[in-house]
Protein backbone atom coordinates (compact mmCIF):
# COMPACT_ATOMS: atom_id res chain seq x y z
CA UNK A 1 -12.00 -37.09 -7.66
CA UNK A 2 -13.79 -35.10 -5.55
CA UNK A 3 -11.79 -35.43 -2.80
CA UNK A 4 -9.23 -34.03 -4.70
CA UNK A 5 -10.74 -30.76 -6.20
CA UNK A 6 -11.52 -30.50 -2.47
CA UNK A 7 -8.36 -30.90 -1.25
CA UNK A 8 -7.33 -28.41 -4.31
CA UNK A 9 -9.77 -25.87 -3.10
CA UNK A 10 -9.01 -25.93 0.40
CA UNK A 11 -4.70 -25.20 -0.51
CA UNK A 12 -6.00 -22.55 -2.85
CA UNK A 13 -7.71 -20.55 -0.08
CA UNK A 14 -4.67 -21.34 2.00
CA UNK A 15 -2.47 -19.91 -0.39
CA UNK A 16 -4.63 -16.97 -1.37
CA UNK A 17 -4.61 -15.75 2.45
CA UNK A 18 -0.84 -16.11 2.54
CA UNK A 19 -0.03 -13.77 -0.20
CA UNK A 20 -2.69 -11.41 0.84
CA UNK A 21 -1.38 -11.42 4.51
CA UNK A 22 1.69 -10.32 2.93
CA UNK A 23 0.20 -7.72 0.69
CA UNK A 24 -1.21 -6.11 3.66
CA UNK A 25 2.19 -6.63 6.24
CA UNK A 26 4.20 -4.91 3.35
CA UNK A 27 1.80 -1.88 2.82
CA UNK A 28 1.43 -1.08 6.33
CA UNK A 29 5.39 -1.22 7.47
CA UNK A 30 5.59 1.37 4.28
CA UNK A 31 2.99 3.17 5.72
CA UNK A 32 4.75 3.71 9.21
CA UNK A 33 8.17 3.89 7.89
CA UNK A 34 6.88 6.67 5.43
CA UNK A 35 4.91 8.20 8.85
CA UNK A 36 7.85 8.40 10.48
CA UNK A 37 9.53 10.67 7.57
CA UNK A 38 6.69 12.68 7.60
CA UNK A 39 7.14 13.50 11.31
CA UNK A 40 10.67 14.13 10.92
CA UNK A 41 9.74 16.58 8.19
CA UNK A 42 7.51 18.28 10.05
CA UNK A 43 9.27 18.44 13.26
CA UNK A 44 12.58 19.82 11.79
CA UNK A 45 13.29 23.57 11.47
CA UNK A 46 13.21 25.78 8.66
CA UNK A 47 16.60 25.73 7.53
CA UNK A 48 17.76 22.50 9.42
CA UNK A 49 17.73 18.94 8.04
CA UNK A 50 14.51 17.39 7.06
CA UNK A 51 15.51 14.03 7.91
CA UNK A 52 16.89 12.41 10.73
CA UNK A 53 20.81 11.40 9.86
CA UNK A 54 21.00 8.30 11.86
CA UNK A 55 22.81 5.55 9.99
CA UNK A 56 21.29 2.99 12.30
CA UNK A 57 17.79 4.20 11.49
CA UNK A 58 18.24 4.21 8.28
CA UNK A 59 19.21 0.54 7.82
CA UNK A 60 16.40 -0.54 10.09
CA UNK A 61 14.23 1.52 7.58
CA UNK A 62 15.62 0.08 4.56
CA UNK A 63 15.86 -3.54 5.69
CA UNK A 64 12.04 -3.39 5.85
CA UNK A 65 12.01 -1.37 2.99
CA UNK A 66 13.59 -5.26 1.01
CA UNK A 67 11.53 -6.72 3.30
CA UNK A 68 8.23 -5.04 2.10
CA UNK A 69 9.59 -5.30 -1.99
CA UNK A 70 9.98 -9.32 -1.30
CA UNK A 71 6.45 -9.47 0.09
CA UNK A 72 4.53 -7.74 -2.15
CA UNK A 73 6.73 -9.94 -4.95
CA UNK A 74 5.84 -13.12 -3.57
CA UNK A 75 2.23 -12.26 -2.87
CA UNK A 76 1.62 -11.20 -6.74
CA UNK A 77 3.84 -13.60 -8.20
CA UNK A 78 1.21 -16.71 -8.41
CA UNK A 79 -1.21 -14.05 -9.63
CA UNK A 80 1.36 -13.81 -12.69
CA UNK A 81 2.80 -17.34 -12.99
CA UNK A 82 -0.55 -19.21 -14.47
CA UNK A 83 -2.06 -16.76 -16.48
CA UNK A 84 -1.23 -15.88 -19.85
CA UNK A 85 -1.59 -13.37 -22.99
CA UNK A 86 -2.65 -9.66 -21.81
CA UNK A 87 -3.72 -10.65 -18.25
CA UNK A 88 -0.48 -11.61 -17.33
CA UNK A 89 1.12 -8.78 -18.57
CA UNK A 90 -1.68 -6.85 -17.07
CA UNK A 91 -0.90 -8.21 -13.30
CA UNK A 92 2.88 -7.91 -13.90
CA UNK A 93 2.22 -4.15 -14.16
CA UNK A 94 -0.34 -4.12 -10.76
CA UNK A 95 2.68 -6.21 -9.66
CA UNK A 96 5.02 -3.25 -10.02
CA UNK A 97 2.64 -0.57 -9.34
CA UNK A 98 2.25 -2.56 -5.41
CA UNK A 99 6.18 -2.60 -5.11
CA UNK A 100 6.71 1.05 -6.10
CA UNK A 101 4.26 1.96 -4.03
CA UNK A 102 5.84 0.20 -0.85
CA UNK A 103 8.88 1.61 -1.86
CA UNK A 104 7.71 4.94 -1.29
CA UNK A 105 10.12 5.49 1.17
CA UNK A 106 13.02 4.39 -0.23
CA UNK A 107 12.42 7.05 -3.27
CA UNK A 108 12.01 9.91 -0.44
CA UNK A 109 15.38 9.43 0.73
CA UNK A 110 16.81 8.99 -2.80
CA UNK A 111 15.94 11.93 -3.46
CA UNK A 112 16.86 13.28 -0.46
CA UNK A 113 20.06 12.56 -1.04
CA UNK A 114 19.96 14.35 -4.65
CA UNK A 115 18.41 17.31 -3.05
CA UNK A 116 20.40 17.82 -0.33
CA UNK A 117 17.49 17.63 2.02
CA UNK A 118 19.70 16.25 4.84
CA UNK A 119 21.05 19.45 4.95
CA UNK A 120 18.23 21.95 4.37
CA UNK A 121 14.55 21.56 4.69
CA UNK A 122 12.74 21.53 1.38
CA UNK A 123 10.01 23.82 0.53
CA UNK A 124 6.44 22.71 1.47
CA UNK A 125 5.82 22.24 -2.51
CA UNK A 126 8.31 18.92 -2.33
CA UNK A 127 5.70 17.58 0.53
CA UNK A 128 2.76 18.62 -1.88
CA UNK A 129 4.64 16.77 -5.07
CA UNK A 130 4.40 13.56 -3.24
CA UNK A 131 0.54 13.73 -2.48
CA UNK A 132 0.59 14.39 -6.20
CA UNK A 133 2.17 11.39 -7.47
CA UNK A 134 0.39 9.04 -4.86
CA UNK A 135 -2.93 10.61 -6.44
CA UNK A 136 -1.86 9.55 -10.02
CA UNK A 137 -0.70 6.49 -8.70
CA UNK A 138 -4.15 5.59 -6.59
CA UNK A 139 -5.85 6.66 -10.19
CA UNK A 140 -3.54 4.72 -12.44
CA UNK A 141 -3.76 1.44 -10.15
CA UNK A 142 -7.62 1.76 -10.06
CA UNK A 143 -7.87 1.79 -13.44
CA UNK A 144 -5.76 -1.29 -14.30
CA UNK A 145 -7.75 -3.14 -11.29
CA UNK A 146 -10.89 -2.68 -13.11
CA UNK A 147 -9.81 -3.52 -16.37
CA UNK A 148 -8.46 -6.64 -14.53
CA UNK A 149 -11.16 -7.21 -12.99
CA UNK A 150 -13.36 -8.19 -16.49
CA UNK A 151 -11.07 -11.21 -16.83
CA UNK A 152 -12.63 -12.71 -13.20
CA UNK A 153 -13.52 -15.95 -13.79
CA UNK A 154 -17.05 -15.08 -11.92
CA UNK A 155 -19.60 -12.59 -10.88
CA UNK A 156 -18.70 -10.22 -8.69
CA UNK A 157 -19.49 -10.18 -5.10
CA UNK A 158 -22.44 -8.17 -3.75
CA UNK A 159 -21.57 -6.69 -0.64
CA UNK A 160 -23.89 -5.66 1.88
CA UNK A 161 -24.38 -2.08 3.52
CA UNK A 162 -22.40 -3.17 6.74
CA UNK A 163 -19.43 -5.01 4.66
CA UNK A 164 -18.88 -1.49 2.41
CA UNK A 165 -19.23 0.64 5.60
CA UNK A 166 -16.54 -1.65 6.90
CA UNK A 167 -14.55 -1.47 3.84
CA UNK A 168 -14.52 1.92 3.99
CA UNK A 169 -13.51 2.47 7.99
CA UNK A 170 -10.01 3.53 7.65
CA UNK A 171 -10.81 6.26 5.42
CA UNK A 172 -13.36 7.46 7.60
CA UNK A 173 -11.35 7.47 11.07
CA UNK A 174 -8.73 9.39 9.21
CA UNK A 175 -11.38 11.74 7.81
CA UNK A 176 -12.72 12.19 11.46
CA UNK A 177 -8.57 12.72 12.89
CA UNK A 178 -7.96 15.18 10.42
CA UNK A 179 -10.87 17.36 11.05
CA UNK A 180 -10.79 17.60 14.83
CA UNK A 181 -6.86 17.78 14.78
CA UNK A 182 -6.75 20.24 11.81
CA UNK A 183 -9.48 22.58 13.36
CA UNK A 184 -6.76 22.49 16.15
CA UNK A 185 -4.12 23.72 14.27
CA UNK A 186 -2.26 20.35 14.29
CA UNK A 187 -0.41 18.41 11.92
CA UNK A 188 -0.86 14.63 13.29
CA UNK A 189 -2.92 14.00 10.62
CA UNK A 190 -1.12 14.77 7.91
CA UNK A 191 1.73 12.50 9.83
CA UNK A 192 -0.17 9.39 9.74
CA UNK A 193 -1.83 10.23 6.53
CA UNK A 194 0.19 7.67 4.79
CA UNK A 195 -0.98 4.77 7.65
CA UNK A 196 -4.53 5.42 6.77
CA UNK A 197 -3.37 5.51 3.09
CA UNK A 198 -1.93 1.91 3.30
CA UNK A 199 -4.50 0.45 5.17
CA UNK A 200 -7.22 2.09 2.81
CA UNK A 201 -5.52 0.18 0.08
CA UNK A 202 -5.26 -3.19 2.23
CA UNK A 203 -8.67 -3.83 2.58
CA UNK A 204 -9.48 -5.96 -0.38
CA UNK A 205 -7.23 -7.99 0.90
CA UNK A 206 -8.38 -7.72 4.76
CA UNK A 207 -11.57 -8.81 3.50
CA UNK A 208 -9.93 -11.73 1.77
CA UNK A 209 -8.61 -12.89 4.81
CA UNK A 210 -11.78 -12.21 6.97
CA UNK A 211 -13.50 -14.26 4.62
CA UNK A 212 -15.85 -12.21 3.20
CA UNK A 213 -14.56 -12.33 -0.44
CA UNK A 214 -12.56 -15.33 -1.78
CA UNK A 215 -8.98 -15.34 -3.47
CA UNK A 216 -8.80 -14.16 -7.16
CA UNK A 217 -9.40 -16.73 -10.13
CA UNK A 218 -9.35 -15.49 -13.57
CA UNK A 219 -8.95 -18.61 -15.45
């Protein structure tokens, strides 16, 4: 018998590295596809296009775009599958939250199309819109992690001075980039904003694959 809850353990872990391996691939091919817009934007004219027309590039983009959906599916879905009453519910919408957020790029060029932004550049306000919504987004998905989180089958993990310094790494580098490139008068940092964005919000699971926390159990 206890060879078996062993055994049980062991393809647990296994399984809870898989999906967050997945988590993390699908957040950070967002994060450069959604780069990549952002330097077309910023590299196009006033009054010209603000996105590359390039049918090939644009099925390369949106075949990672499904690619990143089916990930972040698969990686929440036995998060979902055993749990029942409010929790599930409450994962389904974290579940959604993660694959609208990966799809980030996909709603760009939606409403790109809608906009006519192939044609002309939009206004610097459409650029600032999107920082909005990701804002209320961030918010909205910390909020339902933490309510989440009181279901967790145990106590939470204490982390130590060097493992939140780590945990916090991306956000720093990017805060470093942006001030020495910004006092510069550049932009790179608002290109690969959404990089640092998507790894930012990949390292619970990093850590879950590093080892230092262990997969989630809430029942």
């Amino acid at each position: 018998m206890t060879d078996t809850n062993a055994n049980s353990q062991k393809t647990g872990l296994k399984s809870g590295n898989s999906r967050a391996v997945m988590a993390v691939l699908s957040r950070i091919i967002s994060g450069v596809i959604l780069s990549l817009m952002f330097q077309q934007y910023f590299s196009s004219q006033d009054g010209a296009a603000a996105f590359v027309t390039s049918r090939l590039w644009w099925e390369i983009a949106l075949n990672f775009q499904l690619l990143s959906a089916g990930m972040m599916w698969f990686s929440y879905q036995d998060r979902i599958d055993p749990v029942p009453g409010p929790l599930r519910t409450l994962q389904l919408i974290r579940c959604w939250l993660a694959i609208l957020a990966v799809l980030t790029p996909f709603a760009i060029g939606f409403f790109a199309v809608l906009n006519n932004w192939f044609v002309t550049k939009p206004p610097p306000s459409a650029f600032l819109l999107v920082i909005c919504l990701a804002a209320v987004h961030l918010v909205t998905s910390l909020l339902l992690y933490r309510k989440i989180e009181g279901y967790r089958q145990r106590a939470k993990i204490v982390f130590t001075p060097r493992q939140r310094l780590a945990f916090f790494v991306p956000s720093m580098a990017f805060v470093l980039l942006a001030m020495v490139d910004a006092s510069g008068g550049g932009n790179t940092w608002l290109i690969v904003a959404p990089v640092f964005l998507f790894i930012q919000g990949s390292m619970p699971y990093i850590m879950e694959i590093a080892g230092i926390t262990e997969p989630e159990q809430y029942f």
